[in-house]
N, C-alpha and C. Protein backbone atom coordinates (compact mmCIF):
# COMPACT_ATOMS: atom_id res chain seq x y z
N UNK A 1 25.39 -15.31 33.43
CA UNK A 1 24.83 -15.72 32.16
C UNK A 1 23.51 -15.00 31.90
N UNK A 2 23.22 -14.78 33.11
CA UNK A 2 21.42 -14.00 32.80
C UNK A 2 21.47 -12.98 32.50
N UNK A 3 22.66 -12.11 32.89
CA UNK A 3 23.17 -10.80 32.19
C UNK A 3 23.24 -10.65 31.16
N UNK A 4 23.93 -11.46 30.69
CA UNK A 4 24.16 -11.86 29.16
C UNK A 4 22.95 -11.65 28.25
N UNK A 5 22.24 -12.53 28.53
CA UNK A 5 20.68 -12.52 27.79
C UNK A 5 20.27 -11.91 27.66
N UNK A 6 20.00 -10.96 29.08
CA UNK A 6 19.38 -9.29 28.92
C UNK A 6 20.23 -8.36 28.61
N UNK A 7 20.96 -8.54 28.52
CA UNK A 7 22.25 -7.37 27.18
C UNK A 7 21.70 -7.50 25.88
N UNK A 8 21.65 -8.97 25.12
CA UNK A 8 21.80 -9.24 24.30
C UNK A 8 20.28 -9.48 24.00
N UNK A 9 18.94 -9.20 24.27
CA UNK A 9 17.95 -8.59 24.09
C UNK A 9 17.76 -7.24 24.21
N UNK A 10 18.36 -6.78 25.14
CA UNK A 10 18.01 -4.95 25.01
C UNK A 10 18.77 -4.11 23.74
N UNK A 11 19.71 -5.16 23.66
CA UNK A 11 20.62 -4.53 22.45
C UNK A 11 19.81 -4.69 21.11
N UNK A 12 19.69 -5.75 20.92
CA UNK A 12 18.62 -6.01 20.09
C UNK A 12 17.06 -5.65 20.00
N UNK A 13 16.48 -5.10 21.29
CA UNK A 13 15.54 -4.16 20.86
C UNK A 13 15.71 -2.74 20.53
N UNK A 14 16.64 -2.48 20.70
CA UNK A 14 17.40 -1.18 20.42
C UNK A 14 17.75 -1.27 19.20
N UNK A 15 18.20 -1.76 18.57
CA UNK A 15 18.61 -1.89 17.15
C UNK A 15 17.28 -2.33 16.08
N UNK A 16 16.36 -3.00 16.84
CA UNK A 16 14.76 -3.40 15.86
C UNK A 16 14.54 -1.52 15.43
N UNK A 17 14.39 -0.68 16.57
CA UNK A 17 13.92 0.39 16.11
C UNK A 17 14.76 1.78 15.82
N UNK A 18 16.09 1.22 15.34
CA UNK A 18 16.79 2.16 14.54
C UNK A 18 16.30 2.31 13.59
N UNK A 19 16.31 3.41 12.55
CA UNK A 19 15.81 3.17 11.37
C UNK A 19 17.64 3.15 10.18
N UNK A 20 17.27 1.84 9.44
CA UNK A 20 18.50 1.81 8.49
C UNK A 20 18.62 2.31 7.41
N UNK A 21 19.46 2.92 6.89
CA UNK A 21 19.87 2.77 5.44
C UNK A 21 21.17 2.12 4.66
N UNK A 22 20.44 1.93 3.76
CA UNK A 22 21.62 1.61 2.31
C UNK A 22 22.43 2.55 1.96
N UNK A 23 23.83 2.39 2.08
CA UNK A 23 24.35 3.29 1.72
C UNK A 23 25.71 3.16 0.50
N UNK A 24 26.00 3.80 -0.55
CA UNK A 24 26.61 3.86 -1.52
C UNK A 24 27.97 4.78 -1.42
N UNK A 25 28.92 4.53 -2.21
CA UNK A 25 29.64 5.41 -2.78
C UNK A 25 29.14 6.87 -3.83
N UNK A 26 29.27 7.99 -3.37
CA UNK A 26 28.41 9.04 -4.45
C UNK A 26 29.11 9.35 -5.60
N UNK A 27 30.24 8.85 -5.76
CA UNK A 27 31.33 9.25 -6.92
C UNK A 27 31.07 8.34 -8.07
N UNK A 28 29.96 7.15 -7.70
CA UNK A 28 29.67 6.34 -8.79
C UNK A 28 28.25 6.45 -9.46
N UNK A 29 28.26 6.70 -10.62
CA UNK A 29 26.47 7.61 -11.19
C UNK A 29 25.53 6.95 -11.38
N UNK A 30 24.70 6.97 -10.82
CA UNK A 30 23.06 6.57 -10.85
C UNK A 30 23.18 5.51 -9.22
N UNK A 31 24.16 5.46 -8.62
CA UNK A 31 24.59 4.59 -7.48
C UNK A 31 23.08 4.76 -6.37
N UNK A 32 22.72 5.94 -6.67
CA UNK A 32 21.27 6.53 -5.84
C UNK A 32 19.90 6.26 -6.20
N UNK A 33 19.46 5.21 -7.47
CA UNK A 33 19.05 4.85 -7.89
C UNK A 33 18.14 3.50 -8.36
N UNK A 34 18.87 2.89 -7.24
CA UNK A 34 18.82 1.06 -6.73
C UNK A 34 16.98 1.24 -6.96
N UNK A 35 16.70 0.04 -7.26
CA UNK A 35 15.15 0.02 -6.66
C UNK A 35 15.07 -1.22 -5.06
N UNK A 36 14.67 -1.46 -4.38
CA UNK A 36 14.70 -2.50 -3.00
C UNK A 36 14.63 -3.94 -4.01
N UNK A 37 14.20 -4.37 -5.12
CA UNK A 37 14.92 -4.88 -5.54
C UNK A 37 15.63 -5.61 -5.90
N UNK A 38 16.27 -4.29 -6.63
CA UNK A 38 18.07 -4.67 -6.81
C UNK A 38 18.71 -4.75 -5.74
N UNK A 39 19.07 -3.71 -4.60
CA UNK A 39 19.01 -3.77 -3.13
C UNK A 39 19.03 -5.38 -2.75
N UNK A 40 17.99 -5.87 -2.56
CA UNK A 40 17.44 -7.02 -2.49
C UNK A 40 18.81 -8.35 -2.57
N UNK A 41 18.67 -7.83 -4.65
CA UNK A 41 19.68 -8.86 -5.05
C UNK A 41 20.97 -8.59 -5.11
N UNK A 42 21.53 -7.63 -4.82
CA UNK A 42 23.15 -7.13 -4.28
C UNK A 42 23.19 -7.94 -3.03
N UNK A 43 22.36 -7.10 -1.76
CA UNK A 43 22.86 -7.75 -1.02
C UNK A 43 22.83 -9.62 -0.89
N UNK A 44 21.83 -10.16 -1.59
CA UNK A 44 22.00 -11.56 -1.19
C UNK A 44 22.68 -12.45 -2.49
N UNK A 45 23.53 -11.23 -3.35
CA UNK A 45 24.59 -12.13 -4.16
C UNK A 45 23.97 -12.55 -5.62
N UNK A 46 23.19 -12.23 -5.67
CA UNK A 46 22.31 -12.21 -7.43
C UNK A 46 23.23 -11.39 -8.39
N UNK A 47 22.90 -10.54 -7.86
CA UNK A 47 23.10 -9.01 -8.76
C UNK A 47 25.01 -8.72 -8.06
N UNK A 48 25.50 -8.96 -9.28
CA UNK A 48 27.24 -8.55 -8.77
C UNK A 48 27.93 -7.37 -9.85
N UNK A 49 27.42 -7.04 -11.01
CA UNK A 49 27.86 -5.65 -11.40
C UNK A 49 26.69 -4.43 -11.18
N UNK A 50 27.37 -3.28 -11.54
CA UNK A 50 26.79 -2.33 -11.30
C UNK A 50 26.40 -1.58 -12.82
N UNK A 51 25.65 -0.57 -12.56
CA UNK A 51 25.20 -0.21 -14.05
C UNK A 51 26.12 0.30 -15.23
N UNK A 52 27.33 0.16 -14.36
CA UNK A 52 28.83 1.04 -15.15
C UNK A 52 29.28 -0.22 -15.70
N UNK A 53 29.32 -1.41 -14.98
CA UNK A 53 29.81 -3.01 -15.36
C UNK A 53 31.20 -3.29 -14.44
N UNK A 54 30.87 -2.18 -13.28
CA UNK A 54 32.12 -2.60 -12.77
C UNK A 54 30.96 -3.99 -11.34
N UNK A 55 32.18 -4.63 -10.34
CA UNK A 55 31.75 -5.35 -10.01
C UNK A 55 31.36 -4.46 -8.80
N UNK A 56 30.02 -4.65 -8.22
CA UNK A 56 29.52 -4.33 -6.84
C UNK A 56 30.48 -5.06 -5.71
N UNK A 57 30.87 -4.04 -4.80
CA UNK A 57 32.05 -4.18 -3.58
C UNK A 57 30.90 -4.03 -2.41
N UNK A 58 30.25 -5.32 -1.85
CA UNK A 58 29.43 -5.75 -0.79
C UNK A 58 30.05 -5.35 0.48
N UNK A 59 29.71 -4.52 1.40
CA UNK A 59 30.07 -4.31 2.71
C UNK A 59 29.64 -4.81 3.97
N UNK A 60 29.65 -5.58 4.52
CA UNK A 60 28.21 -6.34 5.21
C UNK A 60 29.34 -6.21 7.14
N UNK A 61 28.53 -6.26 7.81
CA UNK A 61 28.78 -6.24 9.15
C UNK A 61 28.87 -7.87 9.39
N UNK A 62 29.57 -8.40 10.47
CA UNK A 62 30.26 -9.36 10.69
C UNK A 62 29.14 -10.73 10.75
N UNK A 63 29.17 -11.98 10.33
CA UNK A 63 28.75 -12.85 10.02
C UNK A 63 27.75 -13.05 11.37
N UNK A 64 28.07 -13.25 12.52
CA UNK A 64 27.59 -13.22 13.57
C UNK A 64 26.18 -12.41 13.87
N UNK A 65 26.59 -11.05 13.67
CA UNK A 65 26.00 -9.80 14.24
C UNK A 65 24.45 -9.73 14.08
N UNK A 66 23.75 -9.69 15.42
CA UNK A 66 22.63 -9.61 14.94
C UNK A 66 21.70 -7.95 14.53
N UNK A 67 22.86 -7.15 13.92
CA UNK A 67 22.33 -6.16 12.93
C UNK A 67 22.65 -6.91 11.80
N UNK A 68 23.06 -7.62 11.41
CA UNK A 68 23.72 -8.45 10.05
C UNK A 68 22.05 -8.99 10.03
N UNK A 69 21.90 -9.84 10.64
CA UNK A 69 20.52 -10.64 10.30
C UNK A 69 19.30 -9.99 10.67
N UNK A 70 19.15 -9.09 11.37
CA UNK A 70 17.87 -7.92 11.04
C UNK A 70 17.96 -7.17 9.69
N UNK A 71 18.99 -7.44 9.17
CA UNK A 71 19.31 -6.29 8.07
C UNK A 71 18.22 -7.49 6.91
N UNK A 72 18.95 -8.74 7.28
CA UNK A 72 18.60 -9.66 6.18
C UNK A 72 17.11 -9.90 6.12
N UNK A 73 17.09 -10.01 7.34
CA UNK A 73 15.33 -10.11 7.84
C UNK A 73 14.54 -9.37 7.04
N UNK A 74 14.74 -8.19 7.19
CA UNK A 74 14.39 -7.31 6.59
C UNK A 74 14.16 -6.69 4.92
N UNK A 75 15.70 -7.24 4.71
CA UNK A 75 15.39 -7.10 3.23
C UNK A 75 15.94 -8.19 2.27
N UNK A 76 16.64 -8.87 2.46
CA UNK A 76 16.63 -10.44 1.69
C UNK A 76 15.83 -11.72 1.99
N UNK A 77 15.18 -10.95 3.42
CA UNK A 77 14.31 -12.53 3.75
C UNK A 77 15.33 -14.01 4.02
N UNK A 78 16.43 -13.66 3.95
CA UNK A 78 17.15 -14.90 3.79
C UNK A 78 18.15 -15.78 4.78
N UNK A 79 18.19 -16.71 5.62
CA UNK A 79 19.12 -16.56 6.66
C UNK A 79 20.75 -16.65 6.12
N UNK A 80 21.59 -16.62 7.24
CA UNK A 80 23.33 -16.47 6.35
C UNK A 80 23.33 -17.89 6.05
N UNK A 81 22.82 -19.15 6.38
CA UNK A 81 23.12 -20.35 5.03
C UNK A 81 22.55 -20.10 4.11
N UNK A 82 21.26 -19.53 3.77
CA UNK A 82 21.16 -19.43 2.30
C UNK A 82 22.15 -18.47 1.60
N UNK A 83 22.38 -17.18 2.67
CA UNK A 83 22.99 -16.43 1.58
C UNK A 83 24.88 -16.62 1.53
N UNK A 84 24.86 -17.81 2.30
CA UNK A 84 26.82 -18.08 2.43
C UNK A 84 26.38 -19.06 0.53
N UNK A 85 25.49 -19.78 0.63
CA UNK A 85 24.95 -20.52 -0.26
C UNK A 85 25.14 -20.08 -1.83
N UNK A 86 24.18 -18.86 -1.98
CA UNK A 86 23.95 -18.13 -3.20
C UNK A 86 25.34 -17.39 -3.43
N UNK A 87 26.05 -16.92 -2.70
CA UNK A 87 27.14 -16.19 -2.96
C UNK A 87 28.43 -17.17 -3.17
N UNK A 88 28.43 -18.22 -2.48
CA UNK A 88 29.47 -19.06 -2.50
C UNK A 88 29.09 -19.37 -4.35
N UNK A 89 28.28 -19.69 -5.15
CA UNK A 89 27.74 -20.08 -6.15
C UNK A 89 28.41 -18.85 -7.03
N UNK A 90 28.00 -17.50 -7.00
CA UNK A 90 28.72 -16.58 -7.40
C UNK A 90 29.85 -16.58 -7.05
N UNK A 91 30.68 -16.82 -6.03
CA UNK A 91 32.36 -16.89 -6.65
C UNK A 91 32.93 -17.82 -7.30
N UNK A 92 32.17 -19.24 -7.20
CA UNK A 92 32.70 -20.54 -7.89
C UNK A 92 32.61 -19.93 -9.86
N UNK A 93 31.46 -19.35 -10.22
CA UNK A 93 30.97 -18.49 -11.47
C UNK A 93 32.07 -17.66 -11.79
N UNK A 94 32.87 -17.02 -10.91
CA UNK A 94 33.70 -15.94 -11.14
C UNK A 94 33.00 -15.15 -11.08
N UNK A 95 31.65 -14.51 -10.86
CA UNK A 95 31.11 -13.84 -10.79
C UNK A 95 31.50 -12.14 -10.14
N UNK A 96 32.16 -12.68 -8.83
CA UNK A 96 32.38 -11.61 -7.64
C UNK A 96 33.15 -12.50 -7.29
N UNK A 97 33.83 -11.29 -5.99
CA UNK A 97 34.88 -12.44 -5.17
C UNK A 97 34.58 -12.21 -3.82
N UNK A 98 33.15 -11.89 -3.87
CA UNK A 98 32.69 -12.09 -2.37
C UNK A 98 32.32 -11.05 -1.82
N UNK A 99 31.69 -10.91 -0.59
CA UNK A 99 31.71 -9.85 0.19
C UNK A 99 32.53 -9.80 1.42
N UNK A 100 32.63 -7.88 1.83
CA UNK A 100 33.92 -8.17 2.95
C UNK A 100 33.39 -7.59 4.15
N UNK A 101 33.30 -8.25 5.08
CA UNK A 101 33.18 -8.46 6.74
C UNK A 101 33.73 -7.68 7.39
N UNK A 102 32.94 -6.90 8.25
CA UNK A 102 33.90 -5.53 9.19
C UNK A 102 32.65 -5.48 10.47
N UNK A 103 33.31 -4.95 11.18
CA UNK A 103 32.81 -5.01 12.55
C UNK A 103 31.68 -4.26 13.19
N UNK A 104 31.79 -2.92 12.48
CA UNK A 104 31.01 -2.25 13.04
C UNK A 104 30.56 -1.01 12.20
N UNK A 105 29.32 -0.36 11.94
CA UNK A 105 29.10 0.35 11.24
C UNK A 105 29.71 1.54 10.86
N UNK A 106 31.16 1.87 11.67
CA UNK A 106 32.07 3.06 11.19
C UNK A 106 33.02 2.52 9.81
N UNK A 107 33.44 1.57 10.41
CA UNK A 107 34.01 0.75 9.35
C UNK A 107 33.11 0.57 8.33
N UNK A 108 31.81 0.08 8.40
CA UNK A 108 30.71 -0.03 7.02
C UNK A 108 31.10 1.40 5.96
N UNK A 109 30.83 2.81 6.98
CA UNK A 109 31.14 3.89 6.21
C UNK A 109 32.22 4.17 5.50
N UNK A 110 33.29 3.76 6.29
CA UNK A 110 34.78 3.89 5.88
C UNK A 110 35.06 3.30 4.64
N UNK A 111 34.71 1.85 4.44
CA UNK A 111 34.67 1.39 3.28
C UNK A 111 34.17 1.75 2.13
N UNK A 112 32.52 2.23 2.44
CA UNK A 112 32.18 2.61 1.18
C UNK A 112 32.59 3.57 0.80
N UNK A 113 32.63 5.09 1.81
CA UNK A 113 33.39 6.20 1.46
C UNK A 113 35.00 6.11 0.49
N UNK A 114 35.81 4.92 0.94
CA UNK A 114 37.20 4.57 -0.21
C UNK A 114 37.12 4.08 -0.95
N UNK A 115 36.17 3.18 -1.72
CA UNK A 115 36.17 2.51 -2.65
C UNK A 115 34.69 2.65 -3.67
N UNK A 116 35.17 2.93 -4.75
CA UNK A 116 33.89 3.33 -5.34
C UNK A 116 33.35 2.23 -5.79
N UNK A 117 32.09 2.18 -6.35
CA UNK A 117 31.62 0.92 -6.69
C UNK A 117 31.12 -0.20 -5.26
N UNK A 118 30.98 0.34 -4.15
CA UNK A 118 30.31 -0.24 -3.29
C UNK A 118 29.49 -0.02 -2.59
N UNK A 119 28.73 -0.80 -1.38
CA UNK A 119 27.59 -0.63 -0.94
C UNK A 119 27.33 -0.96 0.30
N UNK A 120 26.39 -0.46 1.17
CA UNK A 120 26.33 -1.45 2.98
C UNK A 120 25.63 -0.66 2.90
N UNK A 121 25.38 -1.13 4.71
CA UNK A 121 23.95 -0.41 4.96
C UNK A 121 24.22 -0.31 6.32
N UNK A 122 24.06 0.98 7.04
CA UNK A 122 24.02 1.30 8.74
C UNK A 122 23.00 2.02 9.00
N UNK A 123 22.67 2.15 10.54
CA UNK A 123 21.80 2.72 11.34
C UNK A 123 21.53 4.44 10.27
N UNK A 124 20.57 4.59 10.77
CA UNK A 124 20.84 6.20 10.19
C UNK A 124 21.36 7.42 11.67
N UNK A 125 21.57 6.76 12.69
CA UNK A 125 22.23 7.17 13.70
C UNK A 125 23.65 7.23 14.05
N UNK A 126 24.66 6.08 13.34
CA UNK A 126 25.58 5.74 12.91
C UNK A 126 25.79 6.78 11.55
N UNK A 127 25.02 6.67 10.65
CA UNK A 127 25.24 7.57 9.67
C UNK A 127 25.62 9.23 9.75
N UNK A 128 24.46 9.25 10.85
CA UNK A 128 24.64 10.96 11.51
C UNK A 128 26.09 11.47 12.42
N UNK A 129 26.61 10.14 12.93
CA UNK A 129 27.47 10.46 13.84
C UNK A 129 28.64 9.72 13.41
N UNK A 130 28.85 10.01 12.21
CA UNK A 130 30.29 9.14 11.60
C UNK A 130 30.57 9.84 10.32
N UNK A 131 30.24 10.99 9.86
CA UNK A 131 30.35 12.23 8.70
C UNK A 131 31.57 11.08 8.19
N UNK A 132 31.23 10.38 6.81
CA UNK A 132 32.43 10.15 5.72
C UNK A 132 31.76 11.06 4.49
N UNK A 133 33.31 11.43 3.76
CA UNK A 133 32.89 11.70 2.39
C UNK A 133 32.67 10.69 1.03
N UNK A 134 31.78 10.80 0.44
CA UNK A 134 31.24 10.06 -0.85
C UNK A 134 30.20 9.13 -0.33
N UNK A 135 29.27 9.35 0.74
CA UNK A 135 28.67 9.01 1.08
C UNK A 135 26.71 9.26 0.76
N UNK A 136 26.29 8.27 0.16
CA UNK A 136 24.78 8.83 -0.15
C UNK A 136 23.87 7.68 0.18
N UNK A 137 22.81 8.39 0.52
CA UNK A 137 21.86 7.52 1.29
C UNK A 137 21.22 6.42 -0.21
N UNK A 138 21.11 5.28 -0.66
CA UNK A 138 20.71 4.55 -1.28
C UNK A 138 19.39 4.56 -1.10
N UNK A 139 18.58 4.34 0.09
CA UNK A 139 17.26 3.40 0.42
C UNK A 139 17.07 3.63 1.64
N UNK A 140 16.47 4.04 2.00
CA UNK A 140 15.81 3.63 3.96
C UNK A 140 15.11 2.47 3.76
N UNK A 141 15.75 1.86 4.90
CA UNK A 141 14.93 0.36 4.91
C UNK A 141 14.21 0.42 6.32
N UNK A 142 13.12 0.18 5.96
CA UNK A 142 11.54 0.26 6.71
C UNK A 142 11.30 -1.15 7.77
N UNK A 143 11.46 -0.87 9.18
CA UNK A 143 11.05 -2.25 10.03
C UNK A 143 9.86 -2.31 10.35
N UNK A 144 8.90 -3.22 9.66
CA UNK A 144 7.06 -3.31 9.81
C UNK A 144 6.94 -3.62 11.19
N UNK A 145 8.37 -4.15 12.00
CA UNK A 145 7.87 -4.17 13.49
C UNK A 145 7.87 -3.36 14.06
N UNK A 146 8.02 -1.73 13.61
CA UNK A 146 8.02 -0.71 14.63
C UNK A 146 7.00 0.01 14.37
N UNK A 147 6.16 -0.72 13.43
CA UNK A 147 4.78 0.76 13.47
C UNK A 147 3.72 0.00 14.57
């Protein structure tokens, strides 16, 4: 079990000082353009179309994951009950029909690269070592715990 712990801290200090980005579909126009935000309110379910009026396709790493909640930490401020909360509210609206859950940041790419009109966010190390096409950097998101 003590193994455990220290896995699951080293992993997690390892991941505090990745540096992340937002990343988009490039086939959709002005998609490079977000301000942190809008950013902001995509990811925590505010903001569900895009500037075309189609609906924003949320990519998020698995409910669990604690890159999922550094991500949030970071830039929604919000933990996953508030944001199962705010989004559950947007699908009852018809708003969106949610965001979709994948495992690991190849898959994050994979998705956005096939489907236009969407969005996630991975390591920029992951980014370097997973070449998809239609892929553009949105945002670097900045961790104030690593300066």
């Amino acid at each position: 079990m003590n193994r455990s712990i220290i896995f699951a801290l080293a992993t997690l200090s390892i991941n505090t000082h990745a540096g992340m980005v937002v990343v988009g579909n490039s086939l959709v126009d002005n998609i490079d353009g977000f301000s942190m935000d809008e950013i902001r309110s995509i990811f925590s379910g505010s903001m569900t179309t895009l500037d075309n009026g189609e609906t924003v396709y949320v990519v998020e790493l698995d409910k669990n994951s604690e890159e999922k909640k550094l991500f949030h930490s970071l830039v929604t401020g919000k933990s996953e009950i508030e944001l199962e909360s705010e989004w559950a509210k947007q699908i009852n609206e018809g708003r969106t029909k949610g965001r979709v859950f994948v495992t690991d940041y190849k898959s994050v790419l994979k998705r956005v690269s096939n489907n236009p009109n969407s969005i996630g966010y991975v390591t920029t190390e992951a980014l370097e070592n997973n070449k998809q096409e239609n892929i553009i950097v949105i945002q670097e998101i900045e961790n104030k715990d690593s300066y």
